[in-house]
Protein backbone atom coordinates (compact mmCIF):
# COMPACT_ATOMS: atom_id res chain seq x y z
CA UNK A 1 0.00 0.00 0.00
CA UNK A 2 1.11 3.07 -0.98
CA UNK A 3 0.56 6.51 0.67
CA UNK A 4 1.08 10.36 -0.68
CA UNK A 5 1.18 13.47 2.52
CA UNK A 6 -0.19 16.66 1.80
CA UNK A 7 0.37 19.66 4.75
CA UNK A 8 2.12 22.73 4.51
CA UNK A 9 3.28 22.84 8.18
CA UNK A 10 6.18 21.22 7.94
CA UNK A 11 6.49 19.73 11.55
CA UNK A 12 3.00 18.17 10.86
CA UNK A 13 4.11 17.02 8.00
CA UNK A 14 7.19 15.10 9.28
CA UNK A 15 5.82 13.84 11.96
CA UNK A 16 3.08 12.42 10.17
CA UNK A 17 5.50 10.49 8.05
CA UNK A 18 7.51 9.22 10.75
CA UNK A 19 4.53 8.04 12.59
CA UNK A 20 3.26 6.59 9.19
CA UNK A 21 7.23 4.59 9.17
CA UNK A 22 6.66 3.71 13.20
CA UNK A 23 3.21 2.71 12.89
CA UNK A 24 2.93 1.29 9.47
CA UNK A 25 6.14 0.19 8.43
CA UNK A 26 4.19 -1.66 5.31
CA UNK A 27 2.67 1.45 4.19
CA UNK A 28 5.03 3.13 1.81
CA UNK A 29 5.07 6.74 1.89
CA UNK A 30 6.24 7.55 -2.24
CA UNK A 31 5.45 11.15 -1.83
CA UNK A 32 5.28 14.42 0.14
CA UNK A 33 3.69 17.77 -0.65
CA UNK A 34 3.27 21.06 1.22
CA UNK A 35 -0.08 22.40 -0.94
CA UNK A 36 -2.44 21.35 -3.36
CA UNK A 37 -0.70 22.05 -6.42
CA UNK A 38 2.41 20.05 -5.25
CA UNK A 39 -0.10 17.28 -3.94
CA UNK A 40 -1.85 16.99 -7.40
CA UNK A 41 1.35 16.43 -9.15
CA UNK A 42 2.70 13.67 -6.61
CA UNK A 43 -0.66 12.14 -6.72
CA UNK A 44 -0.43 11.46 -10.17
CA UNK A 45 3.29 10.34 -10.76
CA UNK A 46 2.77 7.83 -7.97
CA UNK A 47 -0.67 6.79 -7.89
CA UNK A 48 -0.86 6.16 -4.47
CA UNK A 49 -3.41 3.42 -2.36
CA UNK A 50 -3.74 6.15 0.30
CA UNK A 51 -3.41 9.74 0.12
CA UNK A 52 -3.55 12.28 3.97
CA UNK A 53 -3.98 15.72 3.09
CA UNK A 54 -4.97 19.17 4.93
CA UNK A 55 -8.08 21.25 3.47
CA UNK A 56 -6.70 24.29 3.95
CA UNK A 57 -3.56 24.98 2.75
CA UNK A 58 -2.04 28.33 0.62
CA UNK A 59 -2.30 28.11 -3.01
CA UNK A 60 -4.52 24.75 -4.07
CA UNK A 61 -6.42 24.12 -1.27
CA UNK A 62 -7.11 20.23 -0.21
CA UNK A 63 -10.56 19.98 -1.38
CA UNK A 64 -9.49 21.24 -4.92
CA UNK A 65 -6.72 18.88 -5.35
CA UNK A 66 -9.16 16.53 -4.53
CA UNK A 67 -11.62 17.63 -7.25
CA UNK A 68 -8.76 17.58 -10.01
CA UNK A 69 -7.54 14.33 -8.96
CA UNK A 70 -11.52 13.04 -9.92
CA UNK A 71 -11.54 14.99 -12.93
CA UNK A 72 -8.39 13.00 -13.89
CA UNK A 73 -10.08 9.51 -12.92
CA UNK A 74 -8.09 9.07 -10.35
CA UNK A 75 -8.94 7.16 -7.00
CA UNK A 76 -7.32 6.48 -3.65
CA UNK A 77 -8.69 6.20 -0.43
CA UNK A 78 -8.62 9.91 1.35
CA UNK A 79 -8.36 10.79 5.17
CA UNK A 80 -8.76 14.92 5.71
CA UNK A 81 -7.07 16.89 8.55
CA UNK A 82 -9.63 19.18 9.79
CA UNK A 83 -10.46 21.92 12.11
CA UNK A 84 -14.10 21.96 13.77
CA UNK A 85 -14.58 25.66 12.19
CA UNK A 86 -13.77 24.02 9.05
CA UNK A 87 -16.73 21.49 9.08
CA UNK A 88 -18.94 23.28 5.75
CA UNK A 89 -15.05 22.08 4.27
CA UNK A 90 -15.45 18.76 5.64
CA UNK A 91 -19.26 17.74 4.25
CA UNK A 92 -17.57 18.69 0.37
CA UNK A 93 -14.60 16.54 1.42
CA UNK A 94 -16.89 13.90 2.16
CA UNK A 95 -18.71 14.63 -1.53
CA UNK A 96 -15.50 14.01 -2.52
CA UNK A 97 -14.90 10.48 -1.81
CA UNK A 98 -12.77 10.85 1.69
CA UNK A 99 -13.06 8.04 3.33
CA UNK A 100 -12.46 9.42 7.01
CA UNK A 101 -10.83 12.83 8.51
CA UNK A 102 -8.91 13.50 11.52
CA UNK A 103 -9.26 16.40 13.90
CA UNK A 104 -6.39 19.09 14.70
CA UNK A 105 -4.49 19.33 16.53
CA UNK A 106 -3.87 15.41 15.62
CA UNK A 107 -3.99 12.79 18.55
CA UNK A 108 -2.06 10.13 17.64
CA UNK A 109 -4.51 7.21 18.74
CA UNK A 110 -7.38 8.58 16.70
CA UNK A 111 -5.10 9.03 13.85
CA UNK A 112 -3.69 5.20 13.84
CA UNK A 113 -7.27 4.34 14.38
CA UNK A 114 -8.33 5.81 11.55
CA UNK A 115 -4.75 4.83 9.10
CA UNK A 116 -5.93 1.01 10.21
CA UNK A 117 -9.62 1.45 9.78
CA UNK A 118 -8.86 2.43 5.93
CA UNK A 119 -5.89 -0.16 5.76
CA UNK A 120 -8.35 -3.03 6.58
CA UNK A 121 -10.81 -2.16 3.88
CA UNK A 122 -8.09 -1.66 1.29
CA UNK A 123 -7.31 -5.35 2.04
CA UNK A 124 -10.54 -6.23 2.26
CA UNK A 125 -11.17 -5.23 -1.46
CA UNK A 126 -7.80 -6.15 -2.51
CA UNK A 127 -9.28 -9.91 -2.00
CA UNK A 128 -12.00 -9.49 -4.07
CA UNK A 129 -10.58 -9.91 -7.26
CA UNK A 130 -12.25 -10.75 -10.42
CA UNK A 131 -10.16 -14.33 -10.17
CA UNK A 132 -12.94 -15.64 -8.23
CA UNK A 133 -15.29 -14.82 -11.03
CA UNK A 134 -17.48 -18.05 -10.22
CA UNK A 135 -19.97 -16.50 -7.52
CA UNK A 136 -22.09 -13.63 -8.84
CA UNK A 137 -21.57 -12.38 -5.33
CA UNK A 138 -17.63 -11.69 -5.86
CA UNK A 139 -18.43 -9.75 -9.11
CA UNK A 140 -21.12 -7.47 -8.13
CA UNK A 141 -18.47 -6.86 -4.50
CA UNK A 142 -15.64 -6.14 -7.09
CA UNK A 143 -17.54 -3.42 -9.02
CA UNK A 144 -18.94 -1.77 -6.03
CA UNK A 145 -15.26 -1.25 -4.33
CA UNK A 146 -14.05 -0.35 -7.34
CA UNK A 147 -11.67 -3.22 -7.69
CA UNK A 148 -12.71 -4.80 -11.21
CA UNK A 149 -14.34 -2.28 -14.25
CA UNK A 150 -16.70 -4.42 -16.59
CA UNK A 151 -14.72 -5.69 -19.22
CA UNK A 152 -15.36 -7.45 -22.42
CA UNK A 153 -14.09 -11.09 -20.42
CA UNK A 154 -16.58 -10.32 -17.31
CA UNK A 155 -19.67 -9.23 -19.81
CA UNK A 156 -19.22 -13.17 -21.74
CA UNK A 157 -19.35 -14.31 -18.16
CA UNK A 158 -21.95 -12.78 -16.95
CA UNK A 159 -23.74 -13.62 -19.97
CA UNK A 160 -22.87 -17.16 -20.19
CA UNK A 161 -23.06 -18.09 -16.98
CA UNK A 162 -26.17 -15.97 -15.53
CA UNK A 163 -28.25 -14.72 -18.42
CA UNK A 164 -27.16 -10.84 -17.97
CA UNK A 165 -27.29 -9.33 -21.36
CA UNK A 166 -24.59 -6.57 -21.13
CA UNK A 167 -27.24 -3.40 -20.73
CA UNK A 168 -29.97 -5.68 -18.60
CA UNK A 169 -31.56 -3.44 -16.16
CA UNK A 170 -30.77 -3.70 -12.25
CA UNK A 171 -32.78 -2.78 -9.85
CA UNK A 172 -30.68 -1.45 -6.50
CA UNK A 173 -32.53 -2.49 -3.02
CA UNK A 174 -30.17 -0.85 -0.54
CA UNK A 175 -31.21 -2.17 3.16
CA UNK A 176 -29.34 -0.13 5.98
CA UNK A 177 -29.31 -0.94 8.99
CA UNK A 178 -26.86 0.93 10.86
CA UNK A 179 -25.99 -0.08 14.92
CA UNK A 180 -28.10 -3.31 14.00
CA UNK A 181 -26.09 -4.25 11.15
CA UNK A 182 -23.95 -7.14 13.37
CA UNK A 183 -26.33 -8.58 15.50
CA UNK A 184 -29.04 -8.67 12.42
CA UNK A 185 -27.85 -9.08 9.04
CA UNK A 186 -27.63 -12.44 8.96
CA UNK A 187 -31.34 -12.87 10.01
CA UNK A 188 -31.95 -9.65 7.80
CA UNK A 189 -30.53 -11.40 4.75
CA UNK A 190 -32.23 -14.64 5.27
CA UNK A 191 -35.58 -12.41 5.13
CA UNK A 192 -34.84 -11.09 2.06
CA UNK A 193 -33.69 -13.94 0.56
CA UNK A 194 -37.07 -15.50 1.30
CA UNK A 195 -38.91 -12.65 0.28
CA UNK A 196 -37.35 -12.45 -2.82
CA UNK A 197 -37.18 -16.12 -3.94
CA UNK A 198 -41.09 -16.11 -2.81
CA UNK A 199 -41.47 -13.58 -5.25
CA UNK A 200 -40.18 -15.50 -8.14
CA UNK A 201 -36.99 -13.06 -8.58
CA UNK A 202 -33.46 -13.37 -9.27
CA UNK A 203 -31.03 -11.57 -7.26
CA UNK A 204 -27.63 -11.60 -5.51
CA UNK A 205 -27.19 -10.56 -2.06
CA UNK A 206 -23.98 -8.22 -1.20
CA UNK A 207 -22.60 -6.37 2.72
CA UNK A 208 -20.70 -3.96 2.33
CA UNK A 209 -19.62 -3.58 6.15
CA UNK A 210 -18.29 -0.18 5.65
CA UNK A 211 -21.83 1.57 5.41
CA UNK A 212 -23.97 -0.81 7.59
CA UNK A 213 -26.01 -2.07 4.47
CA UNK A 214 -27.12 -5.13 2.29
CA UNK A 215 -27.25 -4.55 -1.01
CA UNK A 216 -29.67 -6.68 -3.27
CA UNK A 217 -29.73 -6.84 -7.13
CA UNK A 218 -32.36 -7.58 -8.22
CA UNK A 219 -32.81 -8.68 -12.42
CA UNK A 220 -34.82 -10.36 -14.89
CA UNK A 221 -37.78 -8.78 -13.41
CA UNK A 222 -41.18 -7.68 -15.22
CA UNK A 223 -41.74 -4.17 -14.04
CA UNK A 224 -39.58 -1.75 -11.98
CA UNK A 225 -43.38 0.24 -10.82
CA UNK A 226 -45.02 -3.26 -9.76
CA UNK A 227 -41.50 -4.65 -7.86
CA UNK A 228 -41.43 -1.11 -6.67
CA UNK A 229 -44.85 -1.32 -4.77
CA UNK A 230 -44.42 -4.80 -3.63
CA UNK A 231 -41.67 -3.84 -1.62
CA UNK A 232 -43.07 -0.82 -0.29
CA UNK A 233 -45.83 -2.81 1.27
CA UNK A 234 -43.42 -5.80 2.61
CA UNK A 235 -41.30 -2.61 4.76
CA UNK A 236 -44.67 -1.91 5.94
CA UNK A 237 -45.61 -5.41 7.14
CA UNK A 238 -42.31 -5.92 8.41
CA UNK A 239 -42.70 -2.80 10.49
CA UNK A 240 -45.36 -4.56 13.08
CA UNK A 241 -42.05 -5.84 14.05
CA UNK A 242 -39.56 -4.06 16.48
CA UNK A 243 -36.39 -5.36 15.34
CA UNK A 244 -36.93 -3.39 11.86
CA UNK A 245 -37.36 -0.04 13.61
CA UNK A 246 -34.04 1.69 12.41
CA UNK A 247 -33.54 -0.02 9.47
CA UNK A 248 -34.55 1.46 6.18
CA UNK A 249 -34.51 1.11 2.34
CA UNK A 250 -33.52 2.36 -0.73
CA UNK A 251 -34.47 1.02 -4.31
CA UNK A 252 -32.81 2.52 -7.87
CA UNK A 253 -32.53 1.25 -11.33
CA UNK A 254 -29.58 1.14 -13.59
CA UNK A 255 -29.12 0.11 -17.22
CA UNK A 256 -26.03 -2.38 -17.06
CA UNK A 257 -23.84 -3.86 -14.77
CA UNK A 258 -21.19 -0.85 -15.59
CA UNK A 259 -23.19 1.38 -13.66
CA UNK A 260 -23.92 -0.79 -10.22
CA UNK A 261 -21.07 1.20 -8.60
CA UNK A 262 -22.09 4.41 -9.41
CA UNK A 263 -25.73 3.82 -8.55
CA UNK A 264 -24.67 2.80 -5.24
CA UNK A 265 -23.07 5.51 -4.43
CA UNK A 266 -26.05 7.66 -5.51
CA UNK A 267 -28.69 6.09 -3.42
CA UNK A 268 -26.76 5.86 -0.42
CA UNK A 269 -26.67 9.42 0.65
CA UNK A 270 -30.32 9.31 -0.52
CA UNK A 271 -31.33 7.30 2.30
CA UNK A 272 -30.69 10.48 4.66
CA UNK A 273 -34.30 11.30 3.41
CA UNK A 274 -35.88 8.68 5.93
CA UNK A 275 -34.52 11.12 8.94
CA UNK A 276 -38.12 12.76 7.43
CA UNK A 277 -39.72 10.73 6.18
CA UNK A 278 -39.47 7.93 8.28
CA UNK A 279 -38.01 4.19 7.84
CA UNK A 280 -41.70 2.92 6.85
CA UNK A 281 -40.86 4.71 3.92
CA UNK A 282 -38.94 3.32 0.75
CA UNK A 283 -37.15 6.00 -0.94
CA UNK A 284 -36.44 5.72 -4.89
CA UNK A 285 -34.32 7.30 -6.74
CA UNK A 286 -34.80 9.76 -9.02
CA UNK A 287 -38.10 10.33 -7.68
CA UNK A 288 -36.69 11.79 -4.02
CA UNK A 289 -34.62 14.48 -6.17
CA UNK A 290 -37.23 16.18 -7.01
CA UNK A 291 -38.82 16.23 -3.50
CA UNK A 292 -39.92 19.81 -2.68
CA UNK A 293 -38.48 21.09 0.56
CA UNK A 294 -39.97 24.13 2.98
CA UNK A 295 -36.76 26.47 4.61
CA UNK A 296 -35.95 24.97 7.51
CA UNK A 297 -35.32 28.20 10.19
CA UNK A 298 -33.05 27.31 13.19
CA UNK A 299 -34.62 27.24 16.46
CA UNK A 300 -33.02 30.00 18.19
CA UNK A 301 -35.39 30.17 20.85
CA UNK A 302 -34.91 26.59 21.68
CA UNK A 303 -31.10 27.54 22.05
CA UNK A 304 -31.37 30.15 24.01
CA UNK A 305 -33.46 27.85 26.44
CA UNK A 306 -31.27 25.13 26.72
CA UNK A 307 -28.44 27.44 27.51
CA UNK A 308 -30.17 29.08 30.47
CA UNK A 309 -31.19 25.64 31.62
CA UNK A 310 -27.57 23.96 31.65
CA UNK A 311 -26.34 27.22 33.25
CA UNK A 312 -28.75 26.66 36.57
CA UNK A 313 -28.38 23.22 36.30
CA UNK A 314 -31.80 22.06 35.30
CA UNK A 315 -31.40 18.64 34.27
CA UNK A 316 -35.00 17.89 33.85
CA UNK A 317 -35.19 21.28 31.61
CA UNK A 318 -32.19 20.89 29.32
CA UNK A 319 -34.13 17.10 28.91
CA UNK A 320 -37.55 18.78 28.35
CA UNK A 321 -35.74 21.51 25.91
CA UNK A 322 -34.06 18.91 23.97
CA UNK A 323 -37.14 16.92 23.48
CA UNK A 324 -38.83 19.93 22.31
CA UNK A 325 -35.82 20.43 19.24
CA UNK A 326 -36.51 17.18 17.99
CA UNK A 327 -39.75 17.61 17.87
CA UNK A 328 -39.56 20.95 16.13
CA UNK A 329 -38.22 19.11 13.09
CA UNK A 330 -41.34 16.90 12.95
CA UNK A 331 -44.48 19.19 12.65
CA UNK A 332 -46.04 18.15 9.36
CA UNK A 333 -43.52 20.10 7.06
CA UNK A 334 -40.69 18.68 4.88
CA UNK A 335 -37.02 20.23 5.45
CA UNK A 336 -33.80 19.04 3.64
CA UNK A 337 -31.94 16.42 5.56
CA UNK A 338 -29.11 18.39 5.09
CA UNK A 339 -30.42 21.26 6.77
CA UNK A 340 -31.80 19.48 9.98
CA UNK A 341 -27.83 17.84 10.36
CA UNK A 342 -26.81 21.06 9.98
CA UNK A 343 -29.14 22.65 12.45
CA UNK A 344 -28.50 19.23 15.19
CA UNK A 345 -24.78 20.48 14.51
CA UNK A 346 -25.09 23.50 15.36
CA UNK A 347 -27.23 23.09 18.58
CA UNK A 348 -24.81 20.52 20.10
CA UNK A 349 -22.18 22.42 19.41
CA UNK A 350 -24.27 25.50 21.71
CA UNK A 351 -24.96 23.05 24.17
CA UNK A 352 -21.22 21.84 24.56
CA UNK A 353 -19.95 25.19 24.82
CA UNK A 354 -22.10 26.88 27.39
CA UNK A 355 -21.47 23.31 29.59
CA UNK A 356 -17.48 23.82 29.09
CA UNK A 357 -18.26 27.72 30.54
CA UNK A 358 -20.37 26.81 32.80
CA UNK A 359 -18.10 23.80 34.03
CA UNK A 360 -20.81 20.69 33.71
CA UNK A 361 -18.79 18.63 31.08
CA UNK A 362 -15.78 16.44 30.60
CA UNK A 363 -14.13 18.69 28.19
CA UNK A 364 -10.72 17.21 28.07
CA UNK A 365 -12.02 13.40 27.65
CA UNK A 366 -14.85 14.44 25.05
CA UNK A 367 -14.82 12.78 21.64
CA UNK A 368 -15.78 15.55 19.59
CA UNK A 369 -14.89 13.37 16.20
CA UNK A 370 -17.46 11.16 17.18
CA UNK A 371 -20.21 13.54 18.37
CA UNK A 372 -19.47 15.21 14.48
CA UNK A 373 -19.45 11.84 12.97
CA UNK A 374 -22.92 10.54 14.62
CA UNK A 375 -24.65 13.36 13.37
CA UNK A 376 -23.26 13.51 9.92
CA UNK A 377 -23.69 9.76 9.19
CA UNK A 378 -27.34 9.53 10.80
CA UNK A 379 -29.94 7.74 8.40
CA UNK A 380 -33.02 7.39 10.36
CA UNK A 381 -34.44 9.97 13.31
CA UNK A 382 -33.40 7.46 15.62
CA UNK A 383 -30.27 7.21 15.36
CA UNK A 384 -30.03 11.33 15.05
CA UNK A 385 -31.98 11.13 18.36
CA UNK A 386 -29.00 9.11 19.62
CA UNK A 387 -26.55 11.81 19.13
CA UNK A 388 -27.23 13.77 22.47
CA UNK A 389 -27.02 10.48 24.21
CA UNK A 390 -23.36 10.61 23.53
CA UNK A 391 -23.28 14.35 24.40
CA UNK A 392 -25.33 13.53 27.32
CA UNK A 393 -22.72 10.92 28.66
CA UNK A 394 -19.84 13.40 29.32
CA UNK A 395 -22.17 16.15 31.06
CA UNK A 396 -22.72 16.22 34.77
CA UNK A 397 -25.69 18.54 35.65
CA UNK A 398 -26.43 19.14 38.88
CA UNK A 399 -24.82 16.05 40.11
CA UNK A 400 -21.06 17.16 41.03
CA UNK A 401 -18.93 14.45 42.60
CA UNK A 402 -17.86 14.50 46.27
CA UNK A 403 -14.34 14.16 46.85
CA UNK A 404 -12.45 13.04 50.08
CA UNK A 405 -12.69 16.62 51.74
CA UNK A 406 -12.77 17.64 55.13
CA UNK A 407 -15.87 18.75 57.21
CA UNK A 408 -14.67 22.03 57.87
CA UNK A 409 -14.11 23.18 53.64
CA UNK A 410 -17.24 21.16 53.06
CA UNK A 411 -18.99 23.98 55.20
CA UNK A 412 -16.76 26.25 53.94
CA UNK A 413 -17.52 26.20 50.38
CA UNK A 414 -21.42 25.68 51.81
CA UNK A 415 -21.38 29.59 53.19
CA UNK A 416 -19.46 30.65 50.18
CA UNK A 417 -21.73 29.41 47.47
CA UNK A 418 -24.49 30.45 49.42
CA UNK A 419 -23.03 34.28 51.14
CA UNK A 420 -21.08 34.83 48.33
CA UNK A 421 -22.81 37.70 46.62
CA UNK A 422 -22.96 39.61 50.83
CA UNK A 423 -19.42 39.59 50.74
CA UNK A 424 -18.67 37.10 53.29
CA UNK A 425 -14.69 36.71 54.36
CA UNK A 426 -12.42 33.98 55.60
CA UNK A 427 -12.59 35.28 58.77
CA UNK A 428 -16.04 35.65 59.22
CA UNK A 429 -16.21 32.07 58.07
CA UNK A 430 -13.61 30.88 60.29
CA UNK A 431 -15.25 32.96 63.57
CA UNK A 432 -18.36 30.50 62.68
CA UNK A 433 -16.70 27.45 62.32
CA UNK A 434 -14.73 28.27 65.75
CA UNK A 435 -11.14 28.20 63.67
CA UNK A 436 -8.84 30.46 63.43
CA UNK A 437 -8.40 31.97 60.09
CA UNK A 438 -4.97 30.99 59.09
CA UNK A 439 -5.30 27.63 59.96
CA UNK A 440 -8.84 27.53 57.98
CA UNK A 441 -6.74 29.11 54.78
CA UNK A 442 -4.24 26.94 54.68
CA UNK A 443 -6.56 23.75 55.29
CA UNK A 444 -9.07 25.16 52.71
CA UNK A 445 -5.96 25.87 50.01
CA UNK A 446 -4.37 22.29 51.05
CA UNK A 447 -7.09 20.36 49.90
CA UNK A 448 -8.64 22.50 46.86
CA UNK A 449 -5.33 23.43 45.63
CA UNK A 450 -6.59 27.29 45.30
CA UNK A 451 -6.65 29.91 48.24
CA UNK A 452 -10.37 31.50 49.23
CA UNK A 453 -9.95 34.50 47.58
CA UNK A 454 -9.07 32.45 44.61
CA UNK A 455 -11.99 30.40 44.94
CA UNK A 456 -14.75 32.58 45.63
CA UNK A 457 -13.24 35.13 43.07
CA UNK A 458 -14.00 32.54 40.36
CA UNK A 459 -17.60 31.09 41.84
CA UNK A 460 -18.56 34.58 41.58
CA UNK A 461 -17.23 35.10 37.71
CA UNK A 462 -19.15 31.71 37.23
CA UNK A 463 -22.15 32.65 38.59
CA UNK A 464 -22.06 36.19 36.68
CA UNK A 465 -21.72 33.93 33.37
CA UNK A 466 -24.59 31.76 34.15
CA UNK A 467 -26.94 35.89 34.39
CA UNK A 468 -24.76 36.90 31.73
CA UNK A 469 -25.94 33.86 29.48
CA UNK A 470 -29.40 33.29 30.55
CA UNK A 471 -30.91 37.01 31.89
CA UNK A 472 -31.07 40.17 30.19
CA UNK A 473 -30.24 41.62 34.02
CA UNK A 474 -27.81 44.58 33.46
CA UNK A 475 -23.96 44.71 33.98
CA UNK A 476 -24.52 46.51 37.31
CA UNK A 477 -27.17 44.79 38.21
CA UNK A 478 -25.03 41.32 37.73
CA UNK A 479 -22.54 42.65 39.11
CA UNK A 480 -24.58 43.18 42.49
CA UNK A 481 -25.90 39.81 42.39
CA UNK A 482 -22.95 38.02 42.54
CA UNK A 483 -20.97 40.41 45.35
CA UNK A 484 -19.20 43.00 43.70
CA UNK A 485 -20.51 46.57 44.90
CA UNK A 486 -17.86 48.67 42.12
CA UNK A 487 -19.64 47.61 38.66
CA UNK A 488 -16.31 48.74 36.82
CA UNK A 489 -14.27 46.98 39.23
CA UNK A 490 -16.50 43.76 38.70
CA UNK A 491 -15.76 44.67 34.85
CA UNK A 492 -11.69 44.97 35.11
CA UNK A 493 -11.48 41.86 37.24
CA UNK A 494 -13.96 39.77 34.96
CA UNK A 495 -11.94 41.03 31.65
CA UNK A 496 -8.35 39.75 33.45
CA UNK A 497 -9.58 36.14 34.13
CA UNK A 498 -12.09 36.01 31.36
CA UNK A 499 -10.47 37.75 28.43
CA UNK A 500 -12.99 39.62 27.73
CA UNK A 501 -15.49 41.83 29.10
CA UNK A 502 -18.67 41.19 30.52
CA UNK A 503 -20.48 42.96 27.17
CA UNK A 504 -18.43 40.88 24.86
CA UNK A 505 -18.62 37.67 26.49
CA UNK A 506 -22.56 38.14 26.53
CA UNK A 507 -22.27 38.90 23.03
CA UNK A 508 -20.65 35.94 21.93
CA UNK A 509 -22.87 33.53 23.20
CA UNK A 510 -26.08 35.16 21.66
């Protein structure tokens, strides 16, 4: 396998390759670029199995060098290095054939994760090679990966062997079925395999374990309409039971075996369209192109609830307000798939950053690749449902974790979070508890690893924030509430930790 690397930061670059040598050593890197232009021109003197590029680089850009390399007919397996406010760059990557992309700054797990992931399928279709032209099975599987093209040798075959006249029509029945595809494509395929012989038609039965989907072709049938509608009510009787919720179809017809590939990769993104329609719903191709659409306006509102809710810690709220979003995308009219991934997108994205203010989520440990990647491969509502379930797993609201700390800066941070916009001291604190107040400092800074004024400094900042975010109170009047009497001191002190002020941080998260 061989593998080209495009970035124009020159330390990434290196230490991509010599990861690559560490990792890999059977991957040969033949070629290194730092832009487009340079990529493009090592792409096609070495024709490489694997090419890692940047999108944006000075010059070409990634995604162009990507479109020239298709307008020259050339393929390799793509992986994109991406930032997260380049992600309208990364859905046309993705139109581009990339297989997967990496986040920057690169972590060096995901990124062998992802070199192996893309390694194992290039083996995986390096195996199925026209040799094995006996099973119809091994010859559809060759087209669709792109491994064999339909020759004159493979068109006497097919001929001979099955009865396909070289521009017999195909009918495409694409069956995904997404986190069920492990446990139930076996039983799926021995469902459709009855169904199908039942109805008297010949077909060959393909996974392709990369998109969660079995592919049937179906030929030598009498009519595309009647096969069409037969289907259509077989998803519906299969409905009544619950292991086909989540799993949806797709059906398109081609002219030829040449164009089984191509078709495939057509009706694929296509099934996106049960997200609104629904699974019960078999969508055919061309018909769903010419689907009319209503504008799709982004629930602001909703956003600005949620925020306010994860910044006083409502976790039966943020539930209630997230319920209420998915909803919103299901009231009778029809929006573009698209559009709803893009809106999901962007309100995750909301809700992640007002919990990483606000201090209610594992920031560090998140997978944000994988919270990007749910959403952008969803298929069916459920699974686009799932999404915040993932989000939902590395928030904590309202339910902070006790640590191994001492009575005495339990009740401590107890009169702080409750005094702290009076102005209560350490020593007023310590009178109370009956300590003295350097021995109630030094205890209180021992085992939080930050003094009192430190502390209460910061809950206060926190807690202006939360009014900041989710009230339309006043600077002054904020700056009351949470124990500052000075409004412009309030201001200087929140601008030094913050890096901003109060006016501009409230600003940016409208």
């Amino acid at each position: 396998m061989k593998a080209v690397v495009v970035e124009d930061e020159i330390l990434i670059r290196e230490g991509l390759c010599d990861l690559m040598k560490k990792m890999f050593p059977e991957i040969i890197i033949s070629g290194v670029a730092g832009n487009g232009q340079e990529g493009l021109a090592c792409i096609v003197k070495h024709r490489p199995d694997l090419i890692i590029t940047d999108i944006k680089m000075p010059g070409m850009d990634g995604l162009e060098m990507l479109s020239r390399m298709q307008e020259k007919g050339l393929s390799s397996k793509v992986i994109v290095l991406t930032a997260y406010s380049e992600f309208t760059y990364a859905q046309q990557a993705v139109k581009l054939g990339v297989c997967d992309y990496v986040i920057k700054p690169v972590v060096v797990q995901e990124f062998v994760q992802t070199v192996r992931k893309i390694q194992n399928l290039y083996e995986q279709e390096q195996k199925r090679t026209p040799d094995g032209m006996g099973s119809l099975e091994n010859i559809v599987s060759s087209l669709l990966y792109g491994v064999s093209e339909l020759d004159e040798k493979m068109e006497e075959f097919l001929e001979c062997k099955y009865d396909i006249s070289k521009d017999m029509p195909f009918i495409e029945l694409l069956i995904y079925m997404g986190e069920n595809f492990e446990a139930g494509r076996k039983r799926k395929r021995q469902e459709i395999r009855q169904l199908l012989e039942q109805k008297g038609l010949k077909f060959c039965l393909v996974d392709i374990e990369y998109d969660k989907t079995i592919l049937a072709l179906l030929y030598g049938y009498a009519s595309r309409q009647e096969t069409e509608r037969w289907y259509q009510s077989q998803i519906l009787f299969q409905k009544r039971d619950m292991r086909e919720k989540e799993i949806s179809s797709g059906m398109l017809e081609v002219s030829g075996a040449a164009e089984i590939r191509e078709a495939y990769h057509k009706l694929l993104p296509c099934l996106d369209w049960n997200i609104v329609l629904g699974d019960d719903v078999l969508i055919t191709y061309p018909r769903i192109a010419d689907i009319q659409t209503d504008i799709c306006i982004y629930p602001v509102e909703l956003e600005n609830q949620v925020k306010v809710a994860i910044c006083v810690g409502e976790k039966e709220k943020i539930q209630e307000v997230v319920e209420r979003f998915h909803q919103y995308f299901l009231n009778g009219q029809i929006y573009s798939p698209k559009e709803i991934k893009e809106s999901y997108v962007r309100f995750q994205w909301s809700v992640l950053n007002i919990s990483k203010e606000v201090g209610c989520i594992d920031y560090q440990n998140i997978d944000q690749k994988r919270l990007l990647n749910r959403v952008m491969n969803a298929k069916t509502k459920g699974e686009l449902r799932g999404t915040f379930d993932v989000l939902f797993g590395y928030m904590d609201v309202g339910e902070k974790g006790t640590e191994a700390i001492s009575l005495a800066v339990k009740k401590t941070q107890s009169m702080i979070h409750e005094f702290y916009a009076d102005g209560i001291t350490l020593n007023e604190i310590a009178d109370r508890l009956n300590l003295t107040q350097e021995y109630l400092g030094a205890l209180f800074h021992k085992e939080l690893g930050e003094n009192f004024s430190t502390y209460i400094r910061n809950y206060r900042l926190a807690k202006a924030k939360e009014l900041l975010i989710g009230t339309q109170l006043k600077q002054y009047e904020i700056s009351e509430k949470v124990g500052y009497t000075d409004a412009k001191y309030f201001a200087r002190v929140f601008k030094e930790c913050v890096g901003m002020s109060p006016a501009e941080y409230r600003k940016s998260h409208r």
